[in-house]
Protein backbone atom coordinates (compact mmCIF):
# COMPACT_ATOMS: atom_id res chain seq x y z
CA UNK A 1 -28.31 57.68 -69.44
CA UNK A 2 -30.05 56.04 -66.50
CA UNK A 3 -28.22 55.63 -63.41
CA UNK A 4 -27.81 52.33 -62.10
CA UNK A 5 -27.97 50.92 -58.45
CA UNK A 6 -25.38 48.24 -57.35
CA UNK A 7 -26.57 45.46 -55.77
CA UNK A 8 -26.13 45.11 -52.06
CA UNK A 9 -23.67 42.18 -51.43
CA UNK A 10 -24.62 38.98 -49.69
CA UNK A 11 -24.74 38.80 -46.27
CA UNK A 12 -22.10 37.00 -44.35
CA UNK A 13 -23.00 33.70 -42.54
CA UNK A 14 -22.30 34.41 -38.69
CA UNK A 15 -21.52 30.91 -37.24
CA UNK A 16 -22.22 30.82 -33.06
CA UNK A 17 -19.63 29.21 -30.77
CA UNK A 18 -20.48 25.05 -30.35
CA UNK A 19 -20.49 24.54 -26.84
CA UNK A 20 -19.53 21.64 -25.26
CA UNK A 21 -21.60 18.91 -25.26
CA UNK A 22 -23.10 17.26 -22.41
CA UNK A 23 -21.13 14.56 -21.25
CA UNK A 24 -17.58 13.03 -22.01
CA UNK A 25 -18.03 8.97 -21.63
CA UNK A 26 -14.35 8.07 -22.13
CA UNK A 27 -13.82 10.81 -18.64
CA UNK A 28 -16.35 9.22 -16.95
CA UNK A 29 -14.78 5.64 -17.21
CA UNK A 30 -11.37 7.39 -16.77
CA UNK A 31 -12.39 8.91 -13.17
CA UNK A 32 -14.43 5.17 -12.06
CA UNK A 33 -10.80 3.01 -13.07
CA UNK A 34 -9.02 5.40 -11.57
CA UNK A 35 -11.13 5.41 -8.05
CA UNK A 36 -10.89 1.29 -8.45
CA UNK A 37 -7.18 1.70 -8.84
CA UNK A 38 -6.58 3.68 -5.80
CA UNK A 39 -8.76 1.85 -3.68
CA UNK A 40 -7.17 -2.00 -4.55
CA UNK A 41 -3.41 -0.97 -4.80
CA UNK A 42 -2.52 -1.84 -1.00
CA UNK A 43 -4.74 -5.54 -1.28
CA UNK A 44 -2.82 -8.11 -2.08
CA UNK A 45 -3.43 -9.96 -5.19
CA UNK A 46 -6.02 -7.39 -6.15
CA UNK A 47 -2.94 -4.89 -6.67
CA UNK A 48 -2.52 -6.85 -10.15
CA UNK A 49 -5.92 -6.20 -11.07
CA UNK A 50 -5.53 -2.53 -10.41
CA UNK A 51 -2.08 -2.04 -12.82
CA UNK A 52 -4.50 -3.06 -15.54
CA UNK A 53 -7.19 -0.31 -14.44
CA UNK A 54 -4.63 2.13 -13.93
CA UNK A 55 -3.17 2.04 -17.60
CA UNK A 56 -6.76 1.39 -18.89
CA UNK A 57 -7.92 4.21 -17.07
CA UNK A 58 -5.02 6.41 -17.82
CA UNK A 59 -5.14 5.72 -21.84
CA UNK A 60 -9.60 6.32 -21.34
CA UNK A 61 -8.42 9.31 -19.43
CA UNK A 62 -6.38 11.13 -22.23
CA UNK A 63 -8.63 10.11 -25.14
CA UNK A 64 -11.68 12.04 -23.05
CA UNK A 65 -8.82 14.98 -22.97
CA UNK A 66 -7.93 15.18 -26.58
CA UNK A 67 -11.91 14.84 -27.65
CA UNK A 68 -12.81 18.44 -28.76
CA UNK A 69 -16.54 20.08 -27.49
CA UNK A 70 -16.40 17.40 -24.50
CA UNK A 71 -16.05 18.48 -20.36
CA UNK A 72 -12.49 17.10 -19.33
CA UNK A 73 -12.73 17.70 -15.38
CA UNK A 74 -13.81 13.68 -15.22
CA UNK A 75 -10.97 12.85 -17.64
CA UNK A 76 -8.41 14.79 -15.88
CA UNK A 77 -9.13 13.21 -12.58
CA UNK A 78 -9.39 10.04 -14.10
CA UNK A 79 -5.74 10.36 -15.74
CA UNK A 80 -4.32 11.55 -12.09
CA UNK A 81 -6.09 8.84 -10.01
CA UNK A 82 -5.20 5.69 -12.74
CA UNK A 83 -1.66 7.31 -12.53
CA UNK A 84 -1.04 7.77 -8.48
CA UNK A 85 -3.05 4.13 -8.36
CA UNK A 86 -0.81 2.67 -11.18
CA UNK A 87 2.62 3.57 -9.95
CA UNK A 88 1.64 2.61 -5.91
CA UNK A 89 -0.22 -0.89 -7.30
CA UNK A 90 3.62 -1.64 -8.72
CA UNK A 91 5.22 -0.60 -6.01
CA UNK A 92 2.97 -3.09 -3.15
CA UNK A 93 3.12 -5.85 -5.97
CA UNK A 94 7.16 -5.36 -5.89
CA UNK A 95 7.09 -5.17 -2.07
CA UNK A 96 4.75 -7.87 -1.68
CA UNK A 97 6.37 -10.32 -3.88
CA UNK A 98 9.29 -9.84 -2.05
CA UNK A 99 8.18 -10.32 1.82
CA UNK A 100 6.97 -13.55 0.17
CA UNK A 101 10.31 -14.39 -1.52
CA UNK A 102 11.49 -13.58 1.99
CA UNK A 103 9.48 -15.78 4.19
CA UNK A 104 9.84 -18.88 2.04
CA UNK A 105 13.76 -18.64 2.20
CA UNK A 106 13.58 -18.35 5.83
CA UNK A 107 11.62 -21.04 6.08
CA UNK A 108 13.76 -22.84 4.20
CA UNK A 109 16.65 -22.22 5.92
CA UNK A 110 15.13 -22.85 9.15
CA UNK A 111 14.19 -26.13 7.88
CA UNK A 112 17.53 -27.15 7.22
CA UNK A 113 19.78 -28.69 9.97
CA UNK A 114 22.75 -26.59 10.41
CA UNK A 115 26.00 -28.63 10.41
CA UNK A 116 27.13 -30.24 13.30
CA UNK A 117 23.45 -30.79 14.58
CA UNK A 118 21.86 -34.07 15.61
CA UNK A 119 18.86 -36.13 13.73
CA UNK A 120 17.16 -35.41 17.17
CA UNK A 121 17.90 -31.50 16.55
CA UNK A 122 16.44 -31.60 13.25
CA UNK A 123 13.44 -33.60 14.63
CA UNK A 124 13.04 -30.30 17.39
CA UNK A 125 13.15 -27.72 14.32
CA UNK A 126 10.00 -29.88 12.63
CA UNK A 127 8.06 -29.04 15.83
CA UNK A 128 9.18 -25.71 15.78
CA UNK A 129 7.22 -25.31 11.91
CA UNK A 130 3.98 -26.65 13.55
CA UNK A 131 3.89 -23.42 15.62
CA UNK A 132 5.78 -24.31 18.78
CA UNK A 133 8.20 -22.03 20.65
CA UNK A 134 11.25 -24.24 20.01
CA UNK A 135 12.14 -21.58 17.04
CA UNK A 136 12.97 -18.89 19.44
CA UNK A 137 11.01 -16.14 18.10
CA UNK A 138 10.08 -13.38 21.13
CA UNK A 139 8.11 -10.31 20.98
CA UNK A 140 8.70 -8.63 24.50
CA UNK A 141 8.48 -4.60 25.41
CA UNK A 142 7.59 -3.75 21.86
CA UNK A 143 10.73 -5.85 20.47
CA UNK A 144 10.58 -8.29 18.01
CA UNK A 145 13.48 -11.08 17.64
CA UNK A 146 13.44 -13.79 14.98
CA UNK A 147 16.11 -15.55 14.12
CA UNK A 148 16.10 -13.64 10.71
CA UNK A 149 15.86 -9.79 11.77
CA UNK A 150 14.73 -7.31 15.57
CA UNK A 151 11.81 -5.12 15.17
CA UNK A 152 11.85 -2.17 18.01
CA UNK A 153 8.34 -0.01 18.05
CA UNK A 154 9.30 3.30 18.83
CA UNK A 155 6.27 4.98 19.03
CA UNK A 156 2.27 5.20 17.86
CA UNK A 157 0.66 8.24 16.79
CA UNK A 158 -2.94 8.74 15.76
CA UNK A 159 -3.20 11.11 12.59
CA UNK A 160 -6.25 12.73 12.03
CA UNK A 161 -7.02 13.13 7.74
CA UNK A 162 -5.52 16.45 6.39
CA UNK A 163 -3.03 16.61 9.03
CA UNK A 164 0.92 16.17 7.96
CA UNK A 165 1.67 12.56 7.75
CA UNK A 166 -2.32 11.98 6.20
CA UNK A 167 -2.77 14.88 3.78
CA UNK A 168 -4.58 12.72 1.25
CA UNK A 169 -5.92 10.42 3.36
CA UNK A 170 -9.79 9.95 3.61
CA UNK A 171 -9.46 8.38 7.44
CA UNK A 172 -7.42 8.57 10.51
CA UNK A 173 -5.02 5.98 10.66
CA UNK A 174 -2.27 5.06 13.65
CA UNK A 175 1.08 5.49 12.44
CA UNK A 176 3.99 3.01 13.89
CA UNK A 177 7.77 4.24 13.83
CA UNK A 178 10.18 1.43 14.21
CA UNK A 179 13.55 0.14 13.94
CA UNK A 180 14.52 -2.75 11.63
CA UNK A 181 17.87 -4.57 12.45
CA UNK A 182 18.87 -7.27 9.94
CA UNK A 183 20.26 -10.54 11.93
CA UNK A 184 21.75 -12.66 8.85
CA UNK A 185 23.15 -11.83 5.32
CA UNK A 186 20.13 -12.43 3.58
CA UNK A 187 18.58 -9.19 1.80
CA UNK A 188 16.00 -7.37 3.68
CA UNK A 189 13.99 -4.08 4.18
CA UNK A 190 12.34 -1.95 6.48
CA UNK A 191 8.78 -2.73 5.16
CA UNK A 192 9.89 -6.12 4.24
CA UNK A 193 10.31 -7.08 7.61
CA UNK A 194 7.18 -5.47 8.96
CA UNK A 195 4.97 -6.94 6.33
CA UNK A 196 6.18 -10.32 7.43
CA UNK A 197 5.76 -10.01 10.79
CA UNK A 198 3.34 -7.81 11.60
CA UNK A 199 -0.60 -7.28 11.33
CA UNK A 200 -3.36 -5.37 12.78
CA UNK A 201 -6.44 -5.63 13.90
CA UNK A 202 -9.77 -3.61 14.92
CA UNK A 203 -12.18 -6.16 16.61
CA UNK A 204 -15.19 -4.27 15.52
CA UNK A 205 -16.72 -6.78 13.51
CA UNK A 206 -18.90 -9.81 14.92
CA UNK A 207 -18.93 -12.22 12.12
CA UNK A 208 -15.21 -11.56 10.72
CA UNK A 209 -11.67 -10.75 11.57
CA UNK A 210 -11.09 -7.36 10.24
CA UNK A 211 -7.43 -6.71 9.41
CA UNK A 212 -6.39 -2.91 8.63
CA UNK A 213 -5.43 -2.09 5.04
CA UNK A 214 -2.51 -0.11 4.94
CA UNK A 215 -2.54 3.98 4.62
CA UNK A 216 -0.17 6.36 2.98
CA UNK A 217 3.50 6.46 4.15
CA UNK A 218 3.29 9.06 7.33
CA UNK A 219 5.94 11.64 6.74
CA UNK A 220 8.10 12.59 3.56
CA UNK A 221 11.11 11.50 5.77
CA UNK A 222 10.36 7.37 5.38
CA UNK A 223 9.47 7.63 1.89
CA UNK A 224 12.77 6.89 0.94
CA UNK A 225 13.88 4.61 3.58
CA UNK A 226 10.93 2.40 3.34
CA UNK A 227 12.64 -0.18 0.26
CA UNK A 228 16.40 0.23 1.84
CA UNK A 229 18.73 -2.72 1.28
CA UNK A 230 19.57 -2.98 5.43
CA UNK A 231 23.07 -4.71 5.25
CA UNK A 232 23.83 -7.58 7.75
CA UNK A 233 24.29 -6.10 11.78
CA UNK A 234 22.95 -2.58 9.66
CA UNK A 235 19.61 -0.74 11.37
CA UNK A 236 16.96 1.35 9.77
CA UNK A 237 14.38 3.66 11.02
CA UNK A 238 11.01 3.52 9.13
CA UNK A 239 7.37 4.08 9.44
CA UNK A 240 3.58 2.29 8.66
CA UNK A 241 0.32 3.70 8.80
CA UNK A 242 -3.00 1.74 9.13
CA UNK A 243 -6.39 3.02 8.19
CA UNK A 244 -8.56 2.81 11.18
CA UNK A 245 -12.55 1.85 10.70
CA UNK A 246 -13.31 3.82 13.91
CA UNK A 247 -11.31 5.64 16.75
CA UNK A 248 -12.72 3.96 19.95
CA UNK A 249 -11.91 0.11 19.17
CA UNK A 250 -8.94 -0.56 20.24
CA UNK A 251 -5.70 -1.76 18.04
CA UNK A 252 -4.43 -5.12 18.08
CA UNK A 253 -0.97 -5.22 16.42
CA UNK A 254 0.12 -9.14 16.28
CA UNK A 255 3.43 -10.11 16.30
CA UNK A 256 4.40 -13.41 14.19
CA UNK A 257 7.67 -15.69 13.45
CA UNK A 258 7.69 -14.84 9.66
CA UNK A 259 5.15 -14.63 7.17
CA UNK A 260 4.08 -18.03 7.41
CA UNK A 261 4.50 -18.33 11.12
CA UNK A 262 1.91 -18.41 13.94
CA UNK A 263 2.00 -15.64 16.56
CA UNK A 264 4.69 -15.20 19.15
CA UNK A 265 2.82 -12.47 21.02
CA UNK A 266 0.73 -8.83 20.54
CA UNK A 267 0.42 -5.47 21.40
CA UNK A 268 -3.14 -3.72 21.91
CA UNK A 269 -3.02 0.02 21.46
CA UNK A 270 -5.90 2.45 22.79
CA UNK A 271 -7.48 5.48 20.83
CA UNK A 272 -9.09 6.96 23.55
């Protein structure tokens, strides 16, 4: 009886990790919306561009997170940026819309003779639209009076990026606090009111006027006071930041009678 050798079983098939491949193309285009989003959410009328980029990047951003074998650092900033420039883009749209809303009701009730006034009165107010004083509007030792609401500047600041009131912020910007006091019954708001009267200026430019976009609210303490319903007699303290291009041209903040009024007078602020 011979004795018989078993066979040696088979060999099991080792199968070696799959690492990730090289690139992740849905992240990529995730990370670029999201940058576009963030950078056109305080431009008017560009803000409705970037609510489309922000859910486009946002829905890019999550399919590059869920793809398996694929980096998702791109994707994941991508999803964060569309997100942050999403839900601000809604919130200058809302705000913008209604400083508009605003300024066209004033103008329209300014345009209406009050009763008991004369045909020669009503003649007066006319002038008054074509950018004449006859309106009343004053801007005075940092006070603004309208015949709608009183702006008071309470102070300037210049805050450097990283510091408290800029964390995120990629330049310095000159923060305003100011007091909004609502004249008439109409609805208002603390950034309301400054939208529609207010805008500044760096004259650093030799073929344009260069207007300063807006920065990130300077302090947690305004974030919530910013939208406020201000009732009728009612004041509010709030605060607006504006990216500055450099820190040795000076500030011009103008002053004007409404949104769709000419300027009643200015303030120029130094950085140096």
């Amino acid at each position: 009886m011979s004795d018989t050798i078993p066979a040696p079983a088979p060999a099991q098939p080792s199968y070696a990790p799959q690492a990730p491949k090289a690139g992740n193309g849905f992240g990529i285009a995730a990370l670029i919306l999201g940058i576009v989003t963030v950078v056109g959410f305080a431009i008017p009328f560009l803000n409705y561009a970037s609510v489309a980029t922000g859910i486009v990047g946002v829905v890019l951003g999550v399919i590059g997170l869920v793809i398996k074998f694929r980096p998702r650092k791109a994707a994941l900033v991508g999803v964060i940026l569309s997100g942050v420039g999403l839900v601000l883009s809604i919130i200058m749209i809302v705000v913008y819309t209604a400083a508009f809303a605003a300024a066209v009701s004033a103008v329209k009730e300014d345009s209406v003779p009050k009763a008991g006034t004369t045909a020669a009165a009503a003649g007066d107010d006319s002038d008054a639209a074509d950018g004449s004083s006859i309106t009343g509007a004053s801007f005075k030792d940092g006070v603004l009076t309208t015949s709608t609401v009183k702006i008071e500047i309470v102070s300037h600041s210049i805050i450097q990026p990283g510091q408290a009131g800029n964390e995120y912020g990629s330049k310095p910007v000159i923060a305003i606090v100011y007091k909004t006091t609502n004249l008439t019954s109409a609805s208002t708001s603390p950034s309301i009111a400054w939208l529609s009267n207010f805008e500044a200026f760096q004259d650093n430019d030799p073929n344009s006027v260069n207007s300063l976009d807006l920065g990130m609210t300077p302090g947690d303490q305004y974030t919530d006071t910013q939208l406020q319903d201000i009732k009728e007699g009612g004041t509010v303290e709030n605060a607006i930041a504006y990216e500055l291009d450099d820190l040795t041209t000076p500030v011009k903040l103008s002053a004007k009678d409404g949104l769709l009024g000419g300027e009643v007078g200015s303030v120029t602020y130094k950085l140096q």
